[in-house]
PDB file of N, CA and C in Angstrom:
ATOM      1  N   UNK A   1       0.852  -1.177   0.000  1.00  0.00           N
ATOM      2  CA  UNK A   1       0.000   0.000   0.000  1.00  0.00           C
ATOM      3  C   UNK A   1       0.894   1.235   0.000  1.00  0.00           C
ATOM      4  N   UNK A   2       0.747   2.436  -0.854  1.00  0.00           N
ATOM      5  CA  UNK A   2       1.086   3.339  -0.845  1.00  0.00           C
ATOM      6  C   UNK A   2       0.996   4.052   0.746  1.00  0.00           C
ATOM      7  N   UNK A   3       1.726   5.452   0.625  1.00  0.00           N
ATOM      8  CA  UNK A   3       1.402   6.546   1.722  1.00  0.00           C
ATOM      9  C   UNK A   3       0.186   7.297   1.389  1.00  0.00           C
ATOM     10  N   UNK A   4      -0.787   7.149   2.368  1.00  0.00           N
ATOM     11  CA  UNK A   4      -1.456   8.191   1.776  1.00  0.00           C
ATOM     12  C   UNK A   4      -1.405   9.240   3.330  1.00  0.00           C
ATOM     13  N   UNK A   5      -2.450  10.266   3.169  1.00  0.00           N
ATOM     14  CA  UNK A   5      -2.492  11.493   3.865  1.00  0.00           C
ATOM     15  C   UNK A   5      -3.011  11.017   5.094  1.00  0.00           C
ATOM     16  N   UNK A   6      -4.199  10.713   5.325  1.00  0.00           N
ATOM     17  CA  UNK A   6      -5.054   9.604   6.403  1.00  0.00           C
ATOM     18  C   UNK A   6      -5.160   8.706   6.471  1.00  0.00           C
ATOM     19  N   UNK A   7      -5.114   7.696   7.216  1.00  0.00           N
ATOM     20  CA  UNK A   7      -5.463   6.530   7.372  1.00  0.00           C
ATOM     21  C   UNK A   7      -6.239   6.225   8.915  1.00  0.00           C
ATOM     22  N   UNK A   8      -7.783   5.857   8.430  1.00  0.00           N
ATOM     23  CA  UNK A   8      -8.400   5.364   9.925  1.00  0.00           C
ATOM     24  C   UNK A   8      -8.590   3.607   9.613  1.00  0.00           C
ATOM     25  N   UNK A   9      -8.210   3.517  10.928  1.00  0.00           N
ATOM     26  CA  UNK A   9      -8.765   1.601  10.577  1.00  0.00           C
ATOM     27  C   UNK A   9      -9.774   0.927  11.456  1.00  0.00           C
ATOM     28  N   UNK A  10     -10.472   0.353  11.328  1.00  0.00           N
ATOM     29  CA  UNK A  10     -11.281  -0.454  11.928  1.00  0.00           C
ATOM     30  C   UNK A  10     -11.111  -1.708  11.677  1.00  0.00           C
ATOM     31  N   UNK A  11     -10.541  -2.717  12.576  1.00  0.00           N
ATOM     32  CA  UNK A  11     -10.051  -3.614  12.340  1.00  0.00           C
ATOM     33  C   UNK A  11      -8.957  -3.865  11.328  1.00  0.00           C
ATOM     34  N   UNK A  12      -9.729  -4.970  10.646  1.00  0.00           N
ATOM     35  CA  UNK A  12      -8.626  -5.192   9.534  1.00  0.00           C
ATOM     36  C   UNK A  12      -9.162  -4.405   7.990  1.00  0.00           C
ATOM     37  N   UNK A  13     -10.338  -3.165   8.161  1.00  0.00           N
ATOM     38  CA  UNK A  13     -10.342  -2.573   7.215  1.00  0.00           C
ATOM     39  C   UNK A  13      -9.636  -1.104   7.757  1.00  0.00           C
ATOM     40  N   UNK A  14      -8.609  -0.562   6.183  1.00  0.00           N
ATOM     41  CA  UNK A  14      -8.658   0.697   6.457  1.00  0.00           C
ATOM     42  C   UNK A  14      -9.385   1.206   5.296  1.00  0.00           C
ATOM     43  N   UNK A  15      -9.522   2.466   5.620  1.00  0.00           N
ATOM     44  CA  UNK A  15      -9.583   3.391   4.367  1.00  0.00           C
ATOM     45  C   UNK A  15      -8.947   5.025   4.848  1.00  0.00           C
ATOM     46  N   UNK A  16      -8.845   4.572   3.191  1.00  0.00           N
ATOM     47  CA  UNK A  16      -7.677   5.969   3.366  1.00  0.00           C
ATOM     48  C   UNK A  16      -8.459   7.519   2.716  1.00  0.00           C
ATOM     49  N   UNK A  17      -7.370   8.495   3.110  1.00  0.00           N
ATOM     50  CA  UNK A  17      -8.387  10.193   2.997  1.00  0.00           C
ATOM     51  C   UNK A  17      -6.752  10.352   2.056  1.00  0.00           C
ATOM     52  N   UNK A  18      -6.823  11.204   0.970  1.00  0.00           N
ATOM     53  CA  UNK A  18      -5.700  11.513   0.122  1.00  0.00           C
ATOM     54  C   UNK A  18      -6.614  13.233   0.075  1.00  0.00           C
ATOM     55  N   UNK A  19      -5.482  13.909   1.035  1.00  0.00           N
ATOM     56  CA  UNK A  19      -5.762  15.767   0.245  1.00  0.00           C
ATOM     57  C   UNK A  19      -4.813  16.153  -0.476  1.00  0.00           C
ATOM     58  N   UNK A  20      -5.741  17.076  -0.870  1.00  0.00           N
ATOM     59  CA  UNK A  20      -5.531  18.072  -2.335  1.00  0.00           C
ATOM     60  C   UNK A  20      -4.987  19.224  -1.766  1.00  0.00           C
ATOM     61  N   UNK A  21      -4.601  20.435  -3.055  1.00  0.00           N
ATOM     62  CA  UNK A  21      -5.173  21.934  -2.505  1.00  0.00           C
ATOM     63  C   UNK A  21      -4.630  21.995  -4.125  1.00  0.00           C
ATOM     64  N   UNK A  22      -5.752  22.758  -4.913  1.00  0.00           N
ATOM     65  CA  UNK A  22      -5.676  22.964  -5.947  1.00  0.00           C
ATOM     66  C   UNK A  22      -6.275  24.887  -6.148  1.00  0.00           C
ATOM     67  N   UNK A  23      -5.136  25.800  -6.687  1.00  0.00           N
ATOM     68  CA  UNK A  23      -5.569  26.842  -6.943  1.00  0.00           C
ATOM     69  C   UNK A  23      -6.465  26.819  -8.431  1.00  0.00           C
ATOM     70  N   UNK A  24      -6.429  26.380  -9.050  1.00  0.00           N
ATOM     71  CA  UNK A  24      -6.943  26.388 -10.660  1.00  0.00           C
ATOM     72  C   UNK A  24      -8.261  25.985 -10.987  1.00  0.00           C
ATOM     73  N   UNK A  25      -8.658  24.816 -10.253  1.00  0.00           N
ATOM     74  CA  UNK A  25     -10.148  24.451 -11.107  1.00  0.00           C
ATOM     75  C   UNK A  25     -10.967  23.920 -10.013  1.00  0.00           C
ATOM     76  N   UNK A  26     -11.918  24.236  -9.695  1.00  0.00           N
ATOM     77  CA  UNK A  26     -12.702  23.632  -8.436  1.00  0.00           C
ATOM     78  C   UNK A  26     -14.449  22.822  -9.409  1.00  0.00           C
ATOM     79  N   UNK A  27     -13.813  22.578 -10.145  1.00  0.00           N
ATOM     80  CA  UNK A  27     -14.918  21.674 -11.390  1.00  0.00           C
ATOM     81  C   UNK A  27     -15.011  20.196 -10.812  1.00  0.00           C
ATOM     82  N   UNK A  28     -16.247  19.911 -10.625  1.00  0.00           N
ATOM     83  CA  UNK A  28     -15.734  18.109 -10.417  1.00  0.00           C
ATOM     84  C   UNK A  28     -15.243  17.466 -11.711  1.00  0.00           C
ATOM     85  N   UNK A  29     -14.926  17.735 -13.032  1.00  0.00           N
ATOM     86  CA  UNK A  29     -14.475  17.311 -14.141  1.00  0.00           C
ATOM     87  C   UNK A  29     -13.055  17.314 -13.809  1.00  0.00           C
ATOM     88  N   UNK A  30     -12.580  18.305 -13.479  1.00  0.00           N
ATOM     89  CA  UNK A  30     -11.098  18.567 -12.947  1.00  0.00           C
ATOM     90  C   UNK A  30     -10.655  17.987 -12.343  1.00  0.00           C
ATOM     91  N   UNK A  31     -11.533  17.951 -10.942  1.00  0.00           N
ATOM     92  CA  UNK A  31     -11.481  17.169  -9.380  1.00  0.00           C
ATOM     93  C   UNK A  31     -10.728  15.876  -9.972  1.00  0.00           C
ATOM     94  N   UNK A  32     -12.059  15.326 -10.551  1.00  0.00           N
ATOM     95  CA  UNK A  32     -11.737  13.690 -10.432  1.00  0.00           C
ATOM     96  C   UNK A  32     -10.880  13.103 -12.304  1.00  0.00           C
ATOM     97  N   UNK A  33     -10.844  14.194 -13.030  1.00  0.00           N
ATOM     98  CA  UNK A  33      -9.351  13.706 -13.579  1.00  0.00           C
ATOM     99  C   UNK A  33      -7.925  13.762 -13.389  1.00  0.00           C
ATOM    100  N   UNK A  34      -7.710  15.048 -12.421  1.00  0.00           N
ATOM    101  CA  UNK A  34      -6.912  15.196 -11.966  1.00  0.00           C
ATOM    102  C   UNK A  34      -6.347  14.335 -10.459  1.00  0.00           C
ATOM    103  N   UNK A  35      -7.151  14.062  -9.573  1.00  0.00           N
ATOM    104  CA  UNK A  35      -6.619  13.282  -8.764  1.00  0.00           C
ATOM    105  C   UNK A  35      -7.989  11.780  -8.718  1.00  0.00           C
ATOM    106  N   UNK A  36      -8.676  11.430  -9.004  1.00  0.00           N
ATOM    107  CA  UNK A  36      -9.513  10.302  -8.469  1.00  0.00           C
ATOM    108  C   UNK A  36      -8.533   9.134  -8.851  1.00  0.00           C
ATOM    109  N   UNK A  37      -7.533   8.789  -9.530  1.00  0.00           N
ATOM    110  CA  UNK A  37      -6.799   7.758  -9.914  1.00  0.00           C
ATOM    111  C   UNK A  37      -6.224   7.498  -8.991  1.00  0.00           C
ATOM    112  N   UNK A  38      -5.249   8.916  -8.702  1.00  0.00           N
ATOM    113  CA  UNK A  38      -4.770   8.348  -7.219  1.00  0.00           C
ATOM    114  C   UNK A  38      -5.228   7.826  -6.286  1.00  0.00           C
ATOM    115  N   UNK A  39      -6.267   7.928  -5.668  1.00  0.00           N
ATOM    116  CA  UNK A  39      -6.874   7.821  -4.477  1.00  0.00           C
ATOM    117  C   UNK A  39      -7.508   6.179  -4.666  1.00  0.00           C
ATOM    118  N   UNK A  40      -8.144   5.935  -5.821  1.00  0.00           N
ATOM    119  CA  UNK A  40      -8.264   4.770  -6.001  1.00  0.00           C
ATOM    120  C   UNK A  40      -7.387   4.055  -5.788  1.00  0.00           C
ATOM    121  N   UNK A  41      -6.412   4.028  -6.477  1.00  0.00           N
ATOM    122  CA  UNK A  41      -4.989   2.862  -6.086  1.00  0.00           C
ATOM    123  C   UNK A  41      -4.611   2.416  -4.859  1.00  0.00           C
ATOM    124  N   UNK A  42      -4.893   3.274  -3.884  1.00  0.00           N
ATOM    125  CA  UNK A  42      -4.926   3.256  -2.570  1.00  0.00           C
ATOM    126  C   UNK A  42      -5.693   2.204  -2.282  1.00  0.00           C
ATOM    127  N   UNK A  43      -6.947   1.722  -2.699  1.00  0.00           N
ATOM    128  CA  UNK A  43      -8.060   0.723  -2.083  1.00  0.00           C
ATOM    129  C   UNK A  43      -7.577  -0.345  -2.679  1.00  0.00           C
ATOM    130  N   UNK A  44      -6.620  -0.871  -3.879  1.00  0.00           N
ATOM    131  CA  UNK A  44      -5.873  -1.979  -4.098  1.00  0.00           C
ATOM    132  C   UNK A  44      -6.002  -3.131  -3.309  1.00  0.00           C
ATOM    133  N   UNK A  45      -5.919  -2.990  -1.955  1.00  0.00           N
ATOM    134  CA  UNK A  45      -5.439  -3.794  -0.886  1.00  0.00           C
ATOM    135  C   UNK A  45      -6.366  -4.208  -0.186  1.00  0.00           C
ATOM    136  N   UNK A  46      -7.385  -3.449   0.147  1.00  0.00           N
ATOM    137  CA  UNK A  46      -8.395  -3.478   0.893  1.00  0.00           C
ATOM    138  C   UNK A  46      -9.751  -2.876   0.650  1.00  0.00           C
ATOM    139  N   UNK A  47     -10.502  -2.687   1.657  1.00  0.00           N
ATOM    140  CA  UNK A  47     -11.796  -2.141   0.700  1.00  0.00           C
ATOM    141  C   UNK A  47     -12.030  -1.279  -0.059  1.00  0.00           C
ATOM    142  N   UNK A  48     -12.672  -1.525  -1.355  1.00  0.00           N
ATOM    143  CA  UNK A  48     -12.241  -0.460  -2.354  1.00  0.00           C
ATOM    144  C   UNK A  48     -13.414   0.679  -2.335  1.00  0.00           C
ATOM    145  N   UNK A  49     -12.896   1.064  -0.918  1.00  0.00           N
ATOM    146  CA  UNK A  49     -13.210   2.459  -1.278  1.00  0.00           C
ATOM    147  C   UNK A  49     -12.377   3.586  -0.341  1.00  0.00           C
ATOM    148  N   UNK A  50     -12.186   4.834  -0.752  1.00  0.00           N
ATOM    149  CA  UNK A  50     -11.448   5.922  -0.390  1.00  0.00           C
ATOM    150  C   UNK A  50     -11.877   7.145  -0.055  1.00  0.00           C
ATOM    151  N   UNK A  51     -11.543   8.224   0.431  1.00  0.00           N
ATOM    152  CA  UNK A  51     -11.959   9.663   0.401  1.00  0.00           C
ATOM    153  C   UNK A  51     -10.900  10.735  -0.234  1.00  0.00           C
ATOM    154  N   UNK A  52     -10.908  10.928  -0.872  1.00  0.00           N
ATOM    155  CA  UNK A  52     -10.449  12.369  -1.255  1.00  0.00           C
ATOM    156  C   UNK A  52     -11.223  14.001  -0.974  1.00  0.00           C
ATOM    157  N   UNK A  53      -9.987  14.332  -0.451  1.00  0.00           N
ATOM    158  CA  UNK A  53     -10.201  15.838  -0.121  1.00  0.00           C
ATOM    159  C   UNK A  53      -9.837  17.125  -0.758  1.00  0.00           C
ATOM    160  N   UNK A  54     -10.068  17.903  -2.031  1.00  0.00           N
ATOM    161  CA  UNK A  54      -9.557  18.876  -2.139  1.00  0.00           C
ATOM    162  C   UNK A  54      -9.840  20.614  -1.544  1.00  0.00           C
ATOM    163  N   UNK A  55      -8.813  21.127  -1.309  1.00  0.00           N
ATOM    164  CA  UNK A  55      -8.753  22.607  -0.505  1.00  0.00           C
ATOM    165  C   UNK A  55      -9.029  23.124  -1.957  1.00  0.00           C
ATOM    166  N   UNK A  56     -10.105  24.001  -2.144  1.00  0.00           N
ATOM    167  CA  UNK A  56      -9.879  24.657  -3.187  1.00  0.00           C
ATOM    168  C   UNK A  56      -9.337  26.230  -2.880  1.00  0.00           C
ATOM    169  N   UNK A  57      -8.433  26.578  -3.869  1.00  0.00           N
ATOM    170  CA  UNK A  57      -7.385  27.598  -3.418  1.00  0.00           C
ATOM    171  C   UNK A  57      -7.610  28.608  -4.857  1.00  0.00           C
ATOM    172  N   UNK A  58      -8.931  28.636  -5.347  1.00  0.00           N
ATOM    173  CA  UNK A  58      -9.264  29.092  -6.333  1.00  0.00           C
ATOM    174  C   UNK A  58      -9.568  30.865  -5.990  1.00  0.00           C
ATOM    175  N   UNK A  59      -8.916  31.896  -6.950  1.00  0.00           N
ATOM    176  CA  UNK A  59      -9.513  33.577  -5.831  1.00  0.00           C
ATOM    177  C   UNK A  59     -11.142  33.505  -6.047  1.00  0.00           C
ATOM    178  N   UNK A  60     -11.541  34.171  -5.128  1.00  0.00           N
ATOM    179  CA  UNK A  60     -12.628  34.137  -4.969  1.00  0.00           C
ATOM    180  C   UNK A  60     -12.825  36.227  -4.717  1.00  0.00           C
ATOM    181  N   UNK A  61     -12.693  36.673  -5.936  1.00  0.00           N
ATOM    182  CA  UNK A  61     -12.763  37.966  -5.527  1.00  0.00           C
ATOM    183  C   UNK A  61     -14.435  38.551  -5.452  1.00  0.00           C
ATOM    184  N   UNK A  62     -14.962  38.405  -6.255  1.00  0.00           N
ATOM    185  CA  UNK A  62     -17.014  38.317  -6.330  1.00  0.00           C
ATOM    186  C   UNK A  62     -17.760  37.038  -6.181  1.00  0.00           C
ATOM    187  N   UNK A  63     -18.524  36.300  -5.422  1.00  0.00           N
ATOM    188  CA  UNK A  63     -19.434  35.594  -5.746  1.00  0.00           C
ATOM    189  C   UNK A  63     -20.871  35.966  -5.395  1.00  0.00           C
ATOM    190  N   UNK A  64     -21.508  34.834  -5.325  1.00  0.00           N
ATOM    191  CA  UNK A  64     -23.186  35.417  -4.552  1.00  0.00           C
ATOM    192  C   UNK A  64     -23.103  34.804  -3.854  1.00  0.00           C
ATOM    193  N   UNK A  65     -22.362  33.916  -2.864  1.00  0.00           N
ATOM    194  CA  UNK A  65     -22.097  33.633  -2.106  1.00  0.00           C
ATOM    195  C   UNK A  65     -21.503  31.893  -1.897  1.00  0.00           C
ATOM    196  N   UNK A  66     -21.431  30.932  -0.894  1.00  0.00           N
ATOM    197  CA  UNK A  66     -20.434  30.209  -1.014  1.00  0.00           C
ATOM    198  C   UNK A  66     -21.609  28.790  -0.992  1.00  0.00           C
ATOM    199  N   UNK A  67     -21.225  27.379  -1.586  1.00  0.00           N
ATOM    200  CA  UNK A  67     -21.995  26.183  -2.078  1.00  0.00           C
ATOM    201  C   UNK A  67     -21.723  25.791  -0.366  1.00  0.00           C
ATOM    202  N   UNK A  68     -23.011  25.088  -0.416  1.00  0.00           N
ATOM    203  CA  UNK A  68     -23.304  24.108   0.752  1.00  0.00           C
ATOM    204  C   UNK A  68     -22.433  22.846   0.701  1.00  0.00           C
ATOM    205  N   UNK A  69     -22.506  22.274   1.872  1.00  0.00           N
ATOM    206  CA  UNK A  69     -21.292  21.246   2.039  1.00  0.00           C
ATOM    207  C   UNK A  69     -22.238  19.944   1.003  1.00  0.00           C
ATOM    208  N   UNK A  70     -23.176  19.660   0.981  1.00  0.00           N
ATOM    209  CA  UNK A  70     -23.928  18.567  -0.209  1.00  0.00           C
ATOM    210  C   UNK A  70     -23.775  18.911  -1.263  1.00  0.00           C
ATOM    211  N   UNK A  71     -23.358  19.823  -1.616  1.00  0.00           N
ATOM    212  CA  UNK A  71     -23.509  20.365  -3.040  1.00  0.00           C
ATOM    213  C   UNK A  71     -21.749  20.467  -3.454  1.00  0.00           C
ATOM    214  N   UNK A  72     -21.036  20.172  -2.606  1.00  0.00           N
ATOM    215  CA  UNK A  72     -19.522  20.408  -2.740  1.00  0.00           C
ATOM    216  C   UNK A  72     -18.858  18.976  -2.582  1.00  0.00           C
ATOM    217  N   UNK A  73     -20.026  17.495  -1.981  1.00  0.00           N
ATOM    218  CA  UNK A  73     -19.114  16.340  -1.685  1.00  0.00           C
ATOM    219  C   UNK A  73     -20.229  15.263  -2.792  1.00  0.00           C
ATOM    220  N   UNK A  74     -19.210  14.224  -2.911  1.00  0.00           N
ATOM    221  CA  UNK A  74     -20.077  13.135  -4.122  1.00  0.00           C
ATOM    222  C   UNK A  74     -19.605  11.794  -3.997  1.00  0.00           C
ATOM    223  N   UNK A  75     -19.924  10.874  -4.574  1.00  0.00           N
ATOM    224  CA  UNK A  75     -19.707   9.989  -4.459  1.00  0.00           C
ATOM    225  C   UNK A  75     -18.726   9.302  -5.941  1.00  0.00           C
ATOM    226  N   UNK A  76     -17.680   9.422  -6.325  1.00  0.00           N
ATOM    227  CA  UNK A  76     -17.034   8.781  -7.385  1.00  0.00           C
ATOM    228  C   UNK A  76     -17.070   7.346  -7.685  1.00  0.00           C
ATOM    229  N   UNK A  77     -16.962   7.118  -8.808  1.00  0.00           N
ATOM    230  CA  UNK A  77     -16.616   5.588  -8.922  1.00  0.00           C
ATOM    231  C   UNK A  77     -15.703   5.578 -10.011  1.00  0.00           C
ATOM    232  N   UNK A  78     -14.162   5.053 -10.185  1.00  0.00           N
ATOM    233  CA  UNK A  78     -12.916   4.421 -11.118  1.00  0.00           C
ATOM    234  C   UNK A  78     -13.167   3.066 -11.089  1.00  0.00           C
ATOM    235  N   UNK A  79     -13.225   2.773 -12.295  1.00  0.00           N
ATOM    236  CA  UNK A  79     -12.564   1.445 -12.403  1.00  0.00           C
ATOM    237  C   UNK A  79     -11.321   1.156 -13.848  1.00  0.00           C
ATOM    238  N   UNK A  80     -10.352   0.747 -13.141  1.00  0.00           N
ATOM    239  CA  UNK A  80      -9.626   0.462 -13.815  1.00  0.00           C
ATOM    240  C   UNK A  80      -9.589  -0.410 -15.375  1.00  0.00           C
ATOM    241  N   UNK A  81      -8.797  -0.172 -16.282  1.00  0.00           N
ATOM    242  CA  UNK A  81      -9.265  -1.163 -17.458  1.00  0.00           C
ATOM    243  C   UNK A  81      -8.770  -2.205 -16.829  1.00  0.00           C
ATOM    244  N   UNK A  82      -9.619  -3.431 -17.704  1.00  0.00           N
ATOM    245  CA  UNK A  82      -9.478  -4.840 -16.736  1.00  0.00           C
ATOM    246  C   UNK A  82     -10.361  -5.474 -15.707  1.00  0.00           C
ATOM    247  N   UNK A  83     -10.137  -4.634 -15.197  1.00  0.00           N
ATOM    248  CA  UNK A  83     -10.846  -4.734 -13.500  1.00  0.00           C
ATOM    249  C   UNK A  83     -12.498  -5.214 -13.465  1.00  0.00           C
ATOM    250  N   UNK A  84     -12.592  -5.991 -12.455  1.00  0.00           N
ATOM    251  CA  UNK A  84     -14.001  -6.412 -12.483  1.00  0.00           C
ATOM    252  C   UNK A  84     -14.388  -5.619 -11.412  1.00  0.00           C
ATOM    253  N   UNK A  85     -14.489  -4.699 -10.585  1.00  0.00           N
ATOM    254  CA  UNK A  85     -14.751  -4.134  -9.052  1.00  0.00           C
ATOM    255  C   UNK A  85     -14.571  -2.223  -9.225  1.00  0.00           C
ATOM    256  N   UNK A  86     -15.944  -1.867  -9.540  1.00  0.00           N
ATOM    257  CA  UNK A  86     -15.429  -0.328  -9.383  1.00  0.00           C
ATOM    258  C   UNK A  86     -14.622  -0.059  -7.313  1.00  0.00           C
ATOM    259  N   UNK A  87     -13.685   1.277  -7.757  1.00  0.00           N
ATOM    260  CA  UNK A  87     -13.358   1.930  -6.702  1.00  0.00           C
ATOM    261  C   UNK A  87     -14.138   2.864  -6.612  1.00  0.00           C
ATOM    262  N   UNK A  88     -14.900   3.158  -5.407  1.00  0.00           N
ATOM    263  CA  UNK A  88     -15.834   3.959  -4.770  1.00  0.00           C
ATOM    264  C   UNK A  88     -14.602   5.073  -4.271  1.00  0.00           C
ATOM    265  N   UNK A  89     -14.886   6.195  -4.154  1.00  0.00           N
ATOM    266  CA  UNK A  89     -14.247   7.529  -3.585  1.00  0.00           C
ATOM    267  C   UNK A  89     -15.311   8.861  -3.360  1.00  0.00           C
ATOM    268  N   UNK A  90     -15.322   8.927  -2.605  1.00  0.00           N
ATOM    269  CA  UNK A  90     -16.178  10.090  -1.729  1.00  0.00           C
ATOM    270  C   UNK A  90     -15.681  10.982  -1.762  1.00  0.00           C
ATOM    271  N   UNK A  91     -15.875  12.289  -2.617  1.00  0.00           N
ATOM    272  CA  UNK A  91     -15.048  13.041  -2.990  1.00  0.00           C
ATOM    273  C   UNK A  91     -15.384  14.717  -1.939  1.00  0.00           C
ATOM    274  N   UNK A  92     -14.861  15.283  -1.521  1.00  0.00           N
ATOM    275  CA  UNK A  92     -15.217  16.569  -0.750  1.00  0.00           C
ATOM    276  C   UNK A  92     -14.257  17.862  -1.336  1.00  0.00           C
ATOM    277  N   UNK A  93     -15.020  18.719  -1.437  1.00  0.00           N
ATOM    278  CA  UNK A  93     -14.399  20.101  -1.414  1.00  0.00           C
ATOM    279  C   UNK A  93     -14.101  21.057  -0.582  1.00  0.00           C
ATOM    280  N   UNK A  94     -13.288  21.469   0.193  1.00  0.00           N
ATOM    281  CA  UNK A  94     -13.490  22.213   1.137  1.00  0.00           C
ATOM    282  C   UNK A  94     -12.999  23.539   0.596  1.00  0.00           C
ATOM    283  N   UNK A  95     -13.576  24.507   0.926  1.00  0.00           N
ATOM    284  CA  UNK A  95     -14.015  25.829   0.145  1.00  0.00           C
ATOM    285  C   UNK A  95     -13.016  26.836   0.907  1.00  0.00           C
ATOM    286  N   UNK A  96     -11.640  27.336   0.163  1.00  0.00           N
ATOM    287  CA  UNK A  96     -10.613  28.345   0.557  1.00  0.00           C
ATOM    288  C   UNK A  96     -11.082  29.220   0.404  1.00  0.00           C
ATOM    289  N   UNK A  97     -10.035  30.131   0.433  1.00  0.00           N
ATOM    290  CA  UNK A  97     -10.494  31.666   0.166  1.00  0.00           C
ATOM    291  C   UNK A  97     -11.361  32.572   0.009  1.00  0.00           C
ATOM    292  N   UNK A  98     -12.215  32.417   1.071  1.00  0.00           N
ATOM    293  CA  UNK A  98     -13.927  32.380   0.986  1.00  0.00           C
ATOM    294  C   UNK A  98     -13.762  34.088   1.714  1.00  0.00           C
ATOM    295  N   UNK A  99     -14.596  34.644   1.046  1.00  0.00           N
ATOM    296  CA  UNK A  99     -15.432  36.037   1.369  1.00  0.00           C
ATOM    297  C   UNK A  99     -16.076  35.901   2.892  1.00  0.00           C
ATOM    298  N   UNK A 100     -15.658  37.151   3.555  1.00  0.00           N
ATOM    299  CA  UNK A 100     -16.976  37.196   5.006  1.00  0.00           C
ATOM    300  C   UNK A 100     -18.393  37.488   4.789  1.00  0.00           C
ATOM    301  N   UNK A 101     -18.736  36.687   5.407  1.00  0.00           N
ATOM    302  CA  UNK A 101     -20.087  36.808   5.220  1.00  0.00           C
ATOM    303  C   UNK A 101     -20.523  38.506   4.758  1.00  0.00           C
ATOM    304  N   UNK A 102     -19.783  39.634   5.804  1.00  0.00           N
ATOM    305  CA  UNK A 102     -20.297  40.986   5.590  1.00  0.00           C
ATOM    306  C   UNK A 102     -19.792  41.257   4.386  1.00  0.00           C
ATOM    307  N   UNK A 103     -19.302  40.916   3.775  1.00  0.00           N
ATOM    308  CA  UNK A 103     -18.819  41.560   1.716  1.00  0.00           C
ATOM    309  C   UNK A 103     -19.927  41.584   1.182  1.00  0.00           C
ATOM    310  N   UNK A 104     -21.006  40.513   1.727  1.00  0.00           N
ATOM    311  CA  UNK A 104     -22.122  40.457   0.624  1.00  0.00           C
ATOM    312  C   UNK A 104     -22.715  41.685   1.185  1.00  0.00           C
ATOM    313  N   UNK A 105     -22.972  42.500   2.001  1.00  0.00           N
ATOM    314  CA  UNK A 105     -23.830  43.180   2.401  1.00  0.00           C
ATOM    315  C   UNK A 105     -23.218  44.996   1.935  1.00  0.00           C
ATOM    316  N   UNK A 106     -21.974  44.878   1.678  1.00  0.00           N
ATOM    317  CA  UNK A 106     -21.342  46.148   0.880  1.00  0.00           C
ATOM    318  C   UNK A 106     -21.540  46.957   0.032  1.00  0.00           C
TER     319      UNK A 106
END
């Protein structure tokens, strides 16, 4: 098994958390071409499934304000060519460079 960032175990399952921090694209198209491979490889060993975390580090100089935590986490599925068993990955965004609440009111 690789290193990854987290590891919790329960018994003889772990699963692993692999973070991000990406300034450039906070797209889930991005998200999960850019890292869901990794994080999969990780479940190789054991149950195939994972979490990935990216910090998005995207500027945030105007919005209308900031996405709810359901609307920012998902559920992925990789499967490798070959492979008979998708990898499940639970994907989360956690939202950088975020505006105070009082900007909107300016």
């Amino acid at each position: 098994m690789g290193r990854a960032d987290v590891l919790v175990q329960f018994g003889a399952l772990r699963y692993l958390t692999e973070m991000k921090q990406d300034p450039d694209d906070n797209s889930r198209a991005h998200i999960e071409g850019k890292y869901l491979t990794q994080e999969a490889e990780y479940t190789n060993t054991n149950a195939p499934f994972g979490q990935l975390l990216v910090l998005d580090l995207t500027p945030k100089t105007s919005s209308s304000g900031t996405l709810r935590v359901d609307e920012v986490a998902w559920l992925a599925t990789h499967r490798p060519r070959g492979a008979t068993t998708d990898r499940l990955v639970r994907v989360g965004i956690v939202t950088g460079n975020r505006l105070t609440p009082s900007t909107y009111s300016r």
